[in-house]
C-alpha atoms as a PDB file:
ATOM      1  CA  UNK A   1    -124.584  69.011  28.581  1.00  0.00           C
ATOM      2  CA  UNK A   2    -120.964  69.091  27.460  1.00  0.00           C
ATOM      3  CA  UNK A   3    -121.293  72.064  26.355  1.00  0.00           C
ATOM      4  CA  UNK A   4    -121.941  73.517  29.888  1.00  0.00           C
ATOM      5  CA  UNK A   5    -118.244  72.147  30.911  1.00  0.00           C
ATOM      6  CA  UNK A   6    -115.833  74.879  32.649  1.00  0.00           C
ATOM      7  CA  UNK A   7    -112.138  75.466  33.006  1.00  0.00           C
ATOM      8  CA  UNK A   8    -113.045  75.600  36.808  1.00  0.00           C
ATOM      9  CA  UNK A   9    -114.183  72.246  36.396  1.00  0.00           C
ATOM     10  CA  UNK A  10    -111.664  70.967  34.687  1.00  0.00           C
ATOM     11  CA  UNK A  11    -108.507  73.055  36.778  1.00  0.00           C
ATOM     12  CA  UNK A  12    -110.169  71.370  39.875  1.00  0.00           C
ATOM     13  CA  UNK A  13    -110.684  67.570  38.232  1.00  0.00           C
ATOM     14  CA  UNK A  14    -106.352  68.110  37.750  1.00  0.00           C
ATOM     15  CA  UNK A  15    -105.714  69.736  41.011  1.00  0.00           C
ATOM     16  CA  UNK A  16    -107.582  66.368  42.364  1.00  0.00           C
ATOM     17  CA  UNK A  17    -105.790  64.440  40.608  1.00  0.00           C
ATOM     18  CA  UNK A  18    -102.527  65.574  41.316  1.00  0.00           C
ATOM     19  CA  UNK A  19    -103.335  66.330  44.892  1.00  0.00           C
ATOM     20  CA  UNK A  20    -104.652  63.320  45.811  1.00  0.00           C
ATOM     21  CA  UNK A  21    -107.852  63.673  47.658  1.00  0.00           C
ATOM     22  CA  UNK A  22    -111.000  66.098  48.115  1.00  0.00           C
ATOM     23  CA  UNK A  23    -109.507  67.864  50.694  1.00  0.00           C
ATOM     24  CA  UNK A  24    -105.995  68.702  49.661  1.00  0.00           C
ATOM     25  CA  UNK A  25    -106.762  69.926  46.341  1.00  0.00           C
ATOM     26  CA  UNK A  26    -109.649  72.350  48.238  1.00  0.00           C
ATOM     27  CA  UNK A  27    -106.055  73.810  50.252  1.00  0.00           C
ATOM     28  CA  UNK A  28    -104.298  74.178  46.647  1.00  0.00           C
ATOM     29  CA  UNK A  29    -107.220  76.192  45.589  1.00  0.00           C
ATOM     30  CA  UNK A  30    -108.123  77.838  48.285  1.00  0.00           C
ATOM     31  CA  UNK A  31    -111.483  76.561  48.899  1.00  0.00           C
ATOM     32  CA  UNK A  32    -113.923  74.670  50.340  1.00  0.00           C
ATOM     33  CA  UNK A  33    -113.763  70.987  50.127  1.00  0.00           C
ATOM     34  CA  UNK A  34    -117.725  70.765  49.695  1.00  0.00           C
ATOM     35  CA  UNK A  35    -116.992  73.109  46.548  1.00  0.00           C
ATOM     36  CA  UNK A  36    -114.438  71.136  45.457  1.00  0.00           C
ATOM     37  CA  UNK A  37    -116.206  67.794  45.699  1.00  0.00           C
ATOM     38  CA  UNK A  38    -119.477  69.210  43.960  1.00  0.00           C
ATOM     39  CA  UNK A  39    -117.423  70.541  41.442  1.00  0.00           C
ATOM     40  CA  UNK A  40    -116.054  66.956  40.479  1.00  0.00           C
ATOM     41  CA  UNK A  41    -119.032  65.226  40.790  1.00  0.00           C
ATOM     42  CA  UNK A  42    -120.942  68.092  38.418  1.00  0.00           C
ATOM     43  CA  UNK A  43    -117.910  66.904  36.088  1.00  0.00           C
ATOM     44  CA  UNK A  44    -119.217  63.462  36.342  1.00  0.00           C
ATOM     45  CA  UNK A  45    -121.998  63.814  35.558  1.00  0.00           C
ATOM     46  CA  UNK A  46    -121.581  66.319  32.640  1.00  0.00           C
ATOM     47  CA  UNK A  47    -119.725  63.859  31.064  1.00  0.00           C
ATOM     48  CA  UNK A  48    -121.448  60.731  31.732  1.00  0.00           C
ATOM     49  CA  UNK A  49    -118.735  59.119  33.583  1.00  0.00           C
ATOM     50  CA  UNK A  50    -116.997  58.338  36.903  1.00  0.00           C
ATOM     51  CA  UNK A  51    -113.457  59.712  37.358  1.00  0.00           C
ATOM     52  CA  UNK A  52    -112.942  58.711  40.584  1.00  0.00           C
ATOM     53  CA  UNK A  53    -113.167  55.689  42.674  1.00  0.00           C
ATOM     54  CA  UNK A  54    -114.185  56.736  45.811  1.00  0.00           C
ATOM     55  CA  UNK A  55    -114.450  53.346  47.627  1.00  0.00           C
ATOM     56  CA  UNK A  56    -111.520  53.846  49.564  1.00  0.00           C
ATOM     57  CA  UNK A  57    -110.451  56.121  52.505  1.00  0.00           C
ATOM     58  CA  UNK A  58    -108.956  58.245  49.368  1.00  0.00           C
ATOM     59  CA  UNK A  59    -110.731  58.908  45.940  1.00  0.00           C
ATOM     60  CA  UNK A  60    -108.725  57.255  43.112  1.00  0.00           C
ATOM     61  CA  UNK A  61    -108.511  57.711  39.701  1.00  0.00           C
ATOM     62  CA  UNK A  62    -110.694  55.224  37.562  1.00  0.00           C
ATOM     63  CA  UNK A  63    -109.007  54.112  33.870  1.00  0.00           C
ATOM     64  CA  UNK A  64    -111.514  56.205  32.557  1.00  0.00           C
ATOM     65  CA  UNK A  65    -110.484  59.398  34.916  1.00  0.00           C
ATOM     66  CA  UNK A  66    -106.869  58.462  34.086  1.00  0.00           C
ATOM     67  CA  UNK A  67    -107.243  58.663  30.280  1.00  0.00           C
ATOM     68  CA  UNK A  68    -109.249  62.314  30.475  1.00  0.00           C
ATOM     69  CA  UNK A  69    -106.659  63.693  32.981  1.00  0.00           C
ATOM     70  CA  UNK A  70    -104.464  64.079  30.176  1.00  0.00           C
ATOM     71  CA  UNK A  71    -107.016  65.710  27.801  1.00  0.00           C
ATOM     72  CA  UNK A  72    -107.955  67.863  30.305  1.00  0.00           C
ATOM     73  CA  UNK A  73    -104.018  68.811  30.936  1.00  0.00           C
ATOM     74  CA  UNK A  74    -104.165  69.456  27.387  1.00  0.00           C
ATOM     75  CA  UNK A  75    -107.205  71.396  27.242  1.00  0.00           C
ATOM     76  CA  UNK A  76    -105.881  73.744  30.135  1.00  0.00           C
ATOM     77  CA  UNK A  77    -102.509  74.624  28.640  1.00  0.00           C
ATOM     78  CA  UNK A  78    -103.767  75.439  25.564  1.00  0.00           C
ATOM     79  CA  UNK A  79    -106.416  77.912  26.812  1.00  0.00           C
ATOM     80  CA  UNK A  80    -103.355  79.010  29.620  1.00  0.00           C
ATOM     81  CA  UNK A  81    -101.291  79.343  26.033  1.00  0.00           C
ATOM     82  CA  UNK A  82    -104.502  81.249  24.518  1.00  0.00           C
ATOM     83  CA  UNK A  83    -104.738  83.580  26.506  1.00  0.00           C
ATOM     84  CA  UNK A  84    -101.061  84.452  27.251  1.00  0.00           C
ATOM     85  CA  UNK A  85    -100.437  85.114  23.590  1.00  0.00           C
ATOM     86  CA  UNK A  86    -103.639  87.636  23.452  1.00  0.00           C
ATOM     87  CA  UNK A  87    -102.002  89.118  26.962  1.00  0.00           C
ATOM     88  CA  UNK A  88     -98.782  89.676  25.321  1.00  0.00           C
ATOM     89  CA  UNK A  89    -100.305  90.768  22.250  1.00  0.00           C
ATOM     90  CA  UNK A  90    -101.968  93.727  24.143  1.00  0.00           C
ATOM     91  CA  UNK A  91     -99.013  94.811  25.668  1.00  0.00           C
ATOM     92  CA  UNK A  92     -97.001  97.850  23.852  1.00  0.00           C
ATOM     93  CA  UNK A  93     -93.772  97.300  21.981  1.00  0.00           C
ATOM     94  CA  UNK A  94     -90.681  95.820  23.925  1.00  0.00           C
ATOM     95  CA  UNK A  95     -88.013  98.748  24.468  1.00  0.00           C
ATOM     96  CA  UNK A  96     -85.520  95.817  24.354  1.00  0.00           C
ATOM     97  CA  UNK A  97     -86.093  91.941  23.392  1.00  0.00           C
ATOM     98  CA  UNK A  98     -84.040  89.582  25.856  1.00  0.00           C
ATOM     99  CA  UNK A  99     -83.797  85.732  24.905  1.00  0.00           C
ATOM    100  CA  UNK A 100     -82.119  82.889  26.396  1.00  0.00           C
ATOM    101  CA  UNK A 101     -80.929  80.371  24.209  1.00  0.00           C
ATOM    102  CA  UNK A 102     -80.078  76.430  24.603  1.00  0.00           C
ATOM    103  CA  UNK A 103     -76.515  76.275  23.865  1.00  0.00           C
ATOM    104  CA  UNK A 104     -77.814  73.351  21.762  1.00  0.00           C
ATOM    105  CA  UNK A 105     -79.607  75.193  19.253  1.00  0.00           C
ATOM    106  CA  UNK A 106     -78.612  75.857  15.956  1.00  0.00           C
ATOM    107  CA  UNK A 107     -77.069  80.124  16.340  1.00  0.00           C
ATOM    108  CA  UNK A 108     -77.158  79.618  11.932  1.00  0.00           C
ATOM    109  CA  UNK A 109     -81.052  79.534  12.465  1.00  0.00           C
ATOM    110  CA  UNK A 110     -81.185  82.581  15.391  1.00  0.00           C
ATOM    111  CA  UNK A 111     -78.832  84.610  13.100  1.00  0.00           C
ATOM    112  CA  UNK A 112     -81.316  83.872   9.975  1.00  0.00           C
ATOM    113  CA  UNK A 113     -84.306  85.042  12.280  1.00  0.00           C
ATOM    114  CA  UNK A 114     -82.096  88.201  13.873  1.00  0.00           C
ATOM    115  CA  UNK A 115     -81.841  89.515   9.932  1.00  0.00           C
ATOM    116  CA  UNK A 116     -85.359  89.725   9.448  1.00  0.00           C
ATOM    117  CA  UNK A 117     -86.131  90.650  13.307  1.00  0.00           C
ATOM    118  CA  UNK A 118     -84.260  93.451  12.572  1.00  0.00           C
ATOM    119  CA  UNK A 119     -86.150  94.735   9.524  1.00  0.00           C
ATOM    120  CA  UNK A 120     -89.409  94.337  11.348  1.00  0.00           C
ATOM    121  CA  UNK A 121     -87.934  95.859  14.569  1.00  0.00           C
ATOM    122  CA  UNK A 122     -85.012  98.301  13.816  1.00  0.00           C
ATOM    123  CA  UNK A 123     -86.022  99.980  17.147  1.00  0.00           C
ATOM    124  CA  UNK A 124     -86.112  97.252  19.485  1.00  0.00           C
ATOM    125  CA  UNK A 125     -82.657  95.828  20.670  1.00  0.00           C
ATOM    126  CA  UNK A 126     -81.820  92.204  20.965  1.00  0.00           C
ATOM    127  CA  UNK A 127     -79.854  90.504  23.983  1.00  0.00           C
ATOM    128  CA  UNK A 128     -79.371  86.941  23.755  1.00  0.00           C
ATOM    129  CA  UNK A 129     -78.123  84.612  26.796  1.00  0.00           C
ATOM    130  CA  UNK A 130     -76.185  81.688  25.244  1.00  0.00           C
ATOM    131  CA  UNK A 131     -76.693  78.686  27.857  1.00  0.00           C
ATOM    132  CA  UNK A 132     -77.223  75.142  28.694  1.00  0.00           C
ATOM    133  CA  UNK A 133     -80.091  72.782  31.100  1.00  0.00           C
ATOM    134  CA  UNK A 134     -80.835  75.406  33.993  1.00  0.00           C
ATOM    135  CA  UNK A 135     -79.278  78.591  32.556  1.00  0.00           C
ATOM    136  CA  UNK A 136     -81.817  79.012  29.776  1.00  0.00           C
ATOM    137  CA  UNK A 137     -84.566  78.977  32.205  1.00  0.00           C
ATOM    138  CA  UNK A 138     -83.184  80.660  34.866  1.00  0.00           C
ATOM    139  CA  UNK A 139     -83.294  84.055  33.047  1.00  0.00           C
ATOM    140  CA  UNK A 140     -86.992  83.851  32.047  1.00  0.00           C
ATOM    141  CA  UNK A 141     -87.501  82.907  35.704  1.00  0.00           C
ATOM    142  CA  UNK A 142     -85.754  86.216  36.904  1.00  0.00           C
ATOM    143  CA  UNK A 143     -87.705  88.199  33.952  1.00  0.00           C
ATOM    144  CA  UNK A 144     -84.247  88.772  32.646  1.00  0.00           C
ATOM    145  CA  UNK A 145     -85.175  87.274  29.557  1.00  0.00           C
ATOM    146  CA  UNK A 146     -88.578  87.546  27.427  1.00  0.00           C
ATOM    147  CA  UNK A 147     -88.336  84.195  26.470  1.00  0.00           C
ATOM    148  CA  UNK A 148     -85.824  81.333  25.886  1.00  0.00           C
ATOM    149  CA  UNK A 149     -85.413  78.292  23.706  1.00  0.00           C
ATOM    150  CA  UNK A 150     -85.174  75.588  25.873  1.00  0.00           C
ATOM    151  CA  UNK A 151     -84.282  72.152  24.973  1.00  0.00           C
ATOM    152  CA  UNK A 152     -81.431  70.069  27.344  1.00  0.00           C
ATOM    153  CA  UNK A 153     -83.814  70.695  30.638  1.00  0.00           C
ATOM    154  CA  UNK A 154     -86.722  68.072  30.338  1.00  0.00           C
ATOM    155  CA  UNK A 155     -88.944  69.312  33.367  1.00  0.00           C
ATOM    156  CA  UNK A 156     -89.690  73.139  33.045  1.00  0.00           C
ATOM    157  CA  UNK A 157     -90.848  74.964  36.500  1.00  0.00           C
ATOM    158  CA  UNK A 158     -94.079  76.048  37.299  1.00  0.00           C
ATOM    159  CA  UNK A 159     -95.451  78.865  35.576  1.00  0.00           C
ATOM    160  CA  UNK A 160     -93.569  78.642  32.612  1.00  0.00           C
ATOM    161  CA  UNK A 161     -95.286  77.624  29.098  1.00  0.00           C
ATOM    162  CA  UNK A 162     -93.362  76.482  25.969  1.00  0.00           C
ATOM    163  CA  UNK A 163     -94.586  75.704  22.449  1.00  0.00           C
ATOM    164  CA  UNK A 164     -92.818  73.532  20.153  1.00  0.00           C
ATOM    165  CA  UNK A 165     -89.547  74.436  17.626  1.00  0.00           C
ATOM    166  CA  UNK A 166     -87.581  71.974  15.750  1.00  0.00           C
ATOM    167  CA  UNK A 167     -86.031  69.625  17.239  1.00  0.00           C
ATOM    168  CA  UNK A 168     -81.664  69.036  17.499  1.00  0.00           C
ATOM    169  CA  UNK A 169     -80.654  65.770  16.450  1.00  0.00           C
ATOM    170  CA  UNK A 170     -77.849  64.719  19.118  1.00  0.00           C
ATOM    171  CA  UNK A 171     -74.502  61.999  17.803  1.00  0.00           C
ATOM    172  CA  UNK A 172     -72.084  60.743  20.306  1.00  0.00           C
ATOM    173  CA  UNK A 173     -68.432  61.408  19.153  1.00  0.00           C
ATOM    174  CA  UNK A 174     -65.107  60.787  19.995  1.00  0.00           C
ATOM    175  CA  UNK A 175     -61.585  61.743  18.573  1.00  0.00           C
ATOM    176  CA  UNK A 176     -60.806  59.869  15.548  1.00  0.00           C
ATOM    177  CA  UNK A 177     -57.620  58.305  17.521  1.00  0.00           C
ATOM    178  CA  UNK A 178     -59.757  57.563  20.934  1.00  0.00           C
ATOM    179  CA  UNK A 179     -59.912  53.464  21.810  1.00  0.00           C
ATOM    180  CA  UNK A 180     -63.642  54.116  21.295  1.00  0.00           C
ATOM    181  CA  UNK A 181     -63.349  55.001  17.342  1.00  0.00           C
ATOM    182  CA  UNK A 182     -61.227  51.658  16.678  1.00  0.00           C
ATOM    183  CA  UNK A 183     -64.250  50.005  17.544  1.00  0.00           C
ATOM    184  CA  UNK A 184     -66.039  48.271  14.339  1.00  0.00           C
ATOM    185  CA  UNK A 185     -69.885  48.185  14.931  1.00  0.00           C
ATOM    186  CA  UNK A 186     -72.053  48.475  17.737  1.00  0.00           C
ATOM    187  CA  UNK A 187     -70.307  49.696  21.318  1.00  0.00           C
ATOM    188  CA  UNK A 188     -71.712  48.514  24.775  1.00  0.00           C
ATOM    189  CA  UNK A 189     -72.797  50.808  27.358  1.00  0.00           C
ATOM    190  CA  UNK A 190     -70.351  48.497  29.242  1.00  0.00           C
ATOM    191  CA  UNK A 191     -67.390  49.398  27.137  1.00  0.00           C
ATOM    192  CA  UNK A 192     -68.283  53.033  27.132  1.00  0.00           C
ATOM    193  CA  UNK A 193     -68.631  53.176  31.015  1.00  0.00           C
ATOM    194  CA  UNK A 194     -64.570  52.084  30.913  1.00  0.00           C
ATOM    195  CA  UNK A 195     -63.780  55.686  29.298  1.00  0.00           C
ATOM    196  CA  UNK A 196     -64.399  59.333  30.519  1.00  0.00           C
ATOM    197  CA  UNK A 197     -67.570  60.698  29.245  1.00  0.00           C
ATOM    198  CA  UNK A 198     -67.485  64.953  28.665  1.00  0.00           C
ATOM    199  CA  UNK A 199     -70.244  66.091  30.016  1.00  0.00           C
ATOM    200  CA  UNK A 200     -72.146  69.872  30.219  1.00  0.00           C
ATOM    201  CA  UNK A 201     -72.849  70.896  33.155  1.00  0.00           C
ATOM    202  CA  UNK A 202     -75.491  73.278  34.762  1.00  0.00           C
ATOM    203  CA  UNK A 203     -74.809  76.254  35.925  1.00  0.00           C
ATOM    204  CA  UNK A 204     -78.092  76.924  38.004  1.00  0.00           C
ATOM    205  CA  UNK A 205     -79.327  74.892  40.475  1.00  0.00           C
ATOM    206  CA  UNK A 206     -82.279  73.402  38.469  1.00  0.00           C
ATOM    207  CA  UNK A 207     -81.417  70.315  37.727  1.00  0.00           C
ATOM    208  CA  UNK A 208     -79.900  69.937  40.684  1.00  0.00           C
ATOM    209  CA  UNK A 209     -79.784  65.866  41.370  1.00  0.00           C
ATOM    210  CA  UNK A 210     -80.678  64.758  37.727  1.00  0.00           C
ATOM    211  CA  UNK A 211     -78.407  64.187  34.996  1.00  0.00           C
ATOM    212  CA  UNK A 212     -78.834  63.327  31.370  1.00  0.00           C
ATOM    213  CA  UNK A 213     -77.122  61.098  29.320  1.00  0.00           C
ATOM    214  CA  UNK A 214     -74.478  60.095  31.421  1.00  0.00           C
ATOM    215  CA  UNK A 215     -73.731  56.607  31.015  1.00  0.00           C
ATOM    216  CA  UNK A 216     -70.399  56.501  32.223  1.00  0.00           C
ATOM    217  CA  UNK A 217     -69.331  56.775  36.039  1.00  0.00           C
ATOM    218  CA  UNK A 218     -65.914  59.054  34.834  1.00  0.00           C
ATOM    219  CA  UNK A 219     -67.201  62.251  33.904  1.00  0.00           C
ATOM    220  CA  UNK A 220     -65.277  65.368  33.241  1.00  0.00           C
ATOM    221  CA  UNK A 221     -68.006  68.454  33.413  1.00  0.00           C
ATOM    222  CA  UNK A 222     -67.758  71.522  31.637  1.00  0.00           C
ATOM    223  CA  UNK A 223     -69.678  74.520  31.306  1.00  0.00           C
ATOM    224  CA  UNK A 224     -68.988  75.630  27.934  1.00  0.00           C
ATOM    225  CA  UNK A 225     -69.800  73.599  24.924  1.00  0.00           C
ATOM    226  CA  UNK A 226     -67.140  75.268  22.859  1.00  0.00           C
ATOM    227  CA  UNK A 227     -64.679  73.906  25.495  1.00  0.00           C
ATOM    228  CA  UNK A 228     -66.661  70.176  25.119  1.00  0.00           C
ATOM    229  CA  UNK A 229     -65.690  70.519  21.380  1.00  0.00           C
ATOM    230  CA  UNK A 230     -61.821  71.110  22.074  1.00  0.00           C
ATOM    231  CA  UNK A 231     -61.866  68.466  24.445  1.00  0.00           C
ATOM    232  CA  UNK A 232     -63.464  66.073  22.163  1.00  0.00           C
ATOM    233  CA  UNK A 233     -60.790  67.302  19.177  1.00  0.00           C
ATOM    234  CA  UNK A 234     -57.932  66.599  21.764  1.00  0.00           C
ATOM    235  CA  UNK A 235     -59.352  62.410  22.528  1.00  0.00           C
ATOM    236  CA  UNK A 236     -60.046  63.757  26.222  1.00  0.00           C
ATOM    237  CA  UNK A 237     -63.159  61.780  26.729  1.00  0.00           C
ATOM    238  CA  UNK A 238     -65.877  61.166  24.374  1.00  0.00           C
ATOM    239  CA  UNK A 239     -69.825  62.526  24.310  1.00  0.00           C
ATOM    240  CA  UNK A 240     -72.451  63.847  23.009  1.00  0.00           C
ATOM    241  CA  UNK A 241     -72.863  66.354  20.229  1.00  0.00           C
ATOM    242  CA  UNK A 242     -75.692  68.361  18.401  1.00  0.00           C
ATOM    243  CA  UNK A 243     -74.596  67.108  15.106  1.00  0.00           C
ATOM    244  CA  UNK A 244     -74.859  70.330  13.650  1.00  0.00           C
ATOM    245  CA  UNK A 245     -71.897  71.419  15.600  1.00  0.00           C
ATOM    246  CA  UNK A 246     -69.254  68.452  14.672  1.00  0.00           C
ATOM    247  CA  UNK A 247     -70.476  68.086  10.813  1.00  0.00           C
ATOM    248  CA  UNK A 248     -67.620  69.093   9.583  1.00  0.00           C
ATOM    249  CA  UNK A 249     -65.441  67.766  12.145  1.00  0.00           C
ATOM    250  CA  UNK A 250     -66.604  64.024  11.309  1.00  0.00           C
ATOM    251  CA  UNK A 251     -66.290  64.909   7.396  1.00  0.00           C
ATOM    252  CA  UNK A 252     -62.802  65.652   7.840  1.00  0.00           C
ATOM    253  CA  UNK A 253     -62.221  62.666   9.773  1.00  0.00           C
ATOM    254  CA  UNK A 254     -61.368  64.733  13.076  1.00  0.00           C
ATOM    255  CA  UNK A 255     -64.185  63.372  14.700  1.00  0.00           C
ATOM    256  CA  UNK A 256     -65.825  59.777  14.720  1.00  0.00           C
ATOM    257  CA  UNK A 257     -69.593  59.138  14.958  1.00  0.00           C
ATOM    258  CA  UNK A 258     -70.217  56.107  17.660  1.00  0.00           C
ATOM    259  CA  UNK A 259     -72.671  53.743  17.160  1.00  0.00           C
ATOM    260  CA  UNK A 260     -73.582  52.835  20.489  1.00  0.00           C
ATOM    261  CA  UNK A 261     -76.231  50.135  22.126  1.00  0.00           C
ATOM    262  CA  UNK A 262     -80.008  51.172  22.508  1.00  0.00           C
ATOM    263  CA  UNK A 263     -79.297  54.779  20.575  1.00  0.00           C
ATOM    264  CA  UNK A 264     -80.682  54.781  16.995  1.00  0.00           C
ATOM    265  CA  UNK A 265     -78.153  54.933  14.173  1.00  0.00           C
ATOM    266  CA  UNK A 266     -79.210  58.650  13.172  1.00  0.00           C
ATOM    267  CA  UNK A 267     -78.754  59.625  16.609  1.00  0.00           C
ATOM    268  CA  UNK A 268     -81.017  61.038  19.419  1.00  0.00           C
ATOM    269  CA  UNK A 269     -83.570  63.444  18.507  1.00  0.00           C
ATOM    270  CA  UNK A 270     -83.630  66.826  21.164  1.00  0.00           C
ATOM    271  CA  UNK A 271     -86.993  68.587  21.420  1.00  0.00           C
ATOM    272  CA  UNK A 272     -86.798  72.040  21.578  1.00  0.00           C
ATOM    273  CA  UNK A 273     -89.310  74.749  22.964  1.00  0.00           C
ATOM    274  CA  UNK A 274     -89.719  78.458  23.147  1.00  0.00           C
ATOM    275  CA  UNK A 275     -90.402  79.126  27.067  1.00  0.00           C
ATOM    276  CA  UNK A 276     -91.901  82.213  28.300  1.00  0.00           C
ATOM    277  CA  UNK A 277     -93.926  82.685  31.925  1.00  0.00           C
ATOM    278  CA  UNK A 278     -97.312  82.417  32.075  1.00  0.00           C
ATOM    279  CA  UNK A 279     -97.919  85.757  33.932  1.00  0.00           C
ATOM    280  CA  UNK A 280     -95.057  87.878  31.612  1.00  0.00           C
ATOM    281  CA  UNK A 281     -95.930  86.476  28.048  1.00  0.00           C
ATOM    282  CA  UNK A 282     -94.033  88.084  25.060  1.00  0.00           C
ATOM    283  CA  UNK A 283     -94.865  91.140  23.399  1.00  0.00           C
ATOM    284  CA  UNK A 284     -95.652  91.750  19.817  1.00  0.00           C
ATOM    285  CA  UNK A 285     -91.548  91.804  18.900  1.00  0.00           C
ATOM    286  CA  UNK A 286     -91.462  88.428  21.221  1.00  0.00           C
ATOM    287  CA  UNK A 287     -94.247  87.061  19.749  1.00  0.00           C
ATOM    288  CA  UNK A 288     -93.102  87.752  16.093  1.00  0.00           C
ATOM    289  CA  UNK A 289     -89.583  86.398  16.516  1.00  0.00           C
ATOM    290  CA  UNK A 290     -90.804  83.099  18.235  1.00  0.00           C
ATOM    291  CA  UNK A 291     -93.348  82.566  15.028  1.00  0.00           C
ATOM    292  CA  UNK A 292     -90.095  83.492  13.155  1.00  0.00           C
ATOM    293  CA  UNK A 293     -88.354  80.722  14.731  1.00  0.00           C
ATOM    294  CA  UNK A 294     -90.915  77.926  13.858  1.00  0.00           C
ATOM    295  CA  UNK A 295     -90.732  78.739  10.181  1.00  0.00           C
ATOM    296  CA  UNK A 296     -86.827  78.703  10.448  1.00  0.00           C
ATOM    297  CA  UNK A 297     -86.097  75.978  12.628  1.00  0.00           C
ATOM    298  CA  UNK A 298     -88.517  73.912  10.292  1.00  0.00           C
ATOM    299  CA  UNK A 299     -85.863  70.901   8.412  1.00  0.00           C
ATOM    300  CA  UNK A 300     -83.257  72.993   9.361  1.00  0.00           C
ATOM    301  CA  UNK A 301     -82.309  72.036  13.270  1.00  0.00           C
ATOM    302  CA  UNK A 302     -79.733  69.332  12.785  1.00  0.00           C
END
């Protein structure tokens, strides 16, 4: 019987789910809430067992329906994932490669993959967009950019699909003469809120209304990470780092690692994810460079 299960099945069990009821997921989808409720039920009983509770004036999800929802999220992104990559593998050659890039993210590794992108594709140009939380996406979103590497905005849009790099491991820092650094031992979210925090800002409006990692209430913004560095350098505020980017500034002493409450000792650990649309997958010169990027970013992102 399991074998009989369909994506149709399993894209309506979510879209109930997430909906709420019968009848809102049949709007989502665009159909009939008869069809929608047979469908479900035909799940149930496929499977052997009751996702919803349907006692109340609104089905809800049983433990059991809870605990599948996310398999079946899983199942559906990977076959959404599937058959992207055979979409884009169809497709002809790029005339020109576009990628936007999480300011975040190692440019060692992106210049190791260019070399080698560049053997395999000497015809195909390549534009990269250097940016940070919104401004990655927003270029994929626009179809400015084939893909991105994504890593500083946690909740990606609809339609877009990412698969896993390397991730960046993440220190906070401060200027080896800031109050902070003449602190022996652990430091107290407290103590930190007392000192301006440099923080990167967005430049789109998609995360609009979050932020991340901002623990103190006097923040200085910037755009630019490069200008985040000088600021650091000059004991204008301390923050947070990809340590790959103040290595050498803590080995010379310029810069001072923090050890601060509830964040591990070897720092935070930033996932990172190549992010394309679902309806505008990569081509074959996208594809290759993303698989490129796996195998580079591998150890080597921190």
């Amino acid at each position: 019987m399991l074998d009989g299960l369909s994506l149709d099945q399993l894209r309506t069990f979510i879209s109930a789910a997430d909906e709420g009821s019968f009848s809102a997921a049949a709007r989502r989808l665009g159909r009939a809430q008869s069809a929608v409720s047979e469908l479900v039920r035909g799940l149930e009983i496929q499977l052997g067992v009751t996702l919803f509770d349907r006692s109340g004036r609104y089905p809800r999800l049983t433990q059991a329906g809870e605990r599948l929802l996310a398999t079946a999220r899983e199942v559906v992104a990977k076959v959404d994932s599937f058959k992207s990559q055979a979409k884009g593998m169809a497709a002809g050659l790029e005339p020109e490669l576009s990628v936007a890039i999480d300011v975040f993210f190692p440019i060692h590794i992106i210049a190791e993959a260019a070399k080698d992108f560049r053997q395999q594709f000497p015809e195909v140009p390549l534009r990269l967009f250097v940016e940070a939380l919104g401004g990655t996406v927003q270029p994929i979103l626009d179809q400015r950019a084939g893909f991105g590497i994504v890593g500083s905005l946690p909740a990606m849009p609809a339609g877009i699909l990412t698969e896993p790099l390397a991730g960046v491991t993440f220190l906070v820092v401060a200027a080896a003469d800031h109050p902070l650094a003449a602190i022996g031992g652990t430091i107290s979210r407290a103590e930190l809120a007392k000192h301006v925090q440099l923080v990167l800002t967005d430049r789109t409006e998609l995360s609009r209304g979050r932020e991340f990692g901002v623990m103190s209430p006097q923040t200085w913004r910037l755009a630019d990470l490069f200008a985040k560095h000088t600021f650091l350098l000059n004991g204008l505020g301390w923050g947070g780092m990809p340590e790959h980017a103040v290595r050498a500034d803590i080995a010379a002493g310029r810069l001072v690692e923090l050890a601060v409450e509830d964040i591990s000792a070897s720092g935070l650990r930033l996932p990172m994810s190549a992010a394309y649309r679902s309806d505008g997958p990569p081509g074959p010169a996208g594809r290759w460079l993303i698989e490129r990027l796996k195998i580079c970013s591998g150890g080597q992102a921190n």
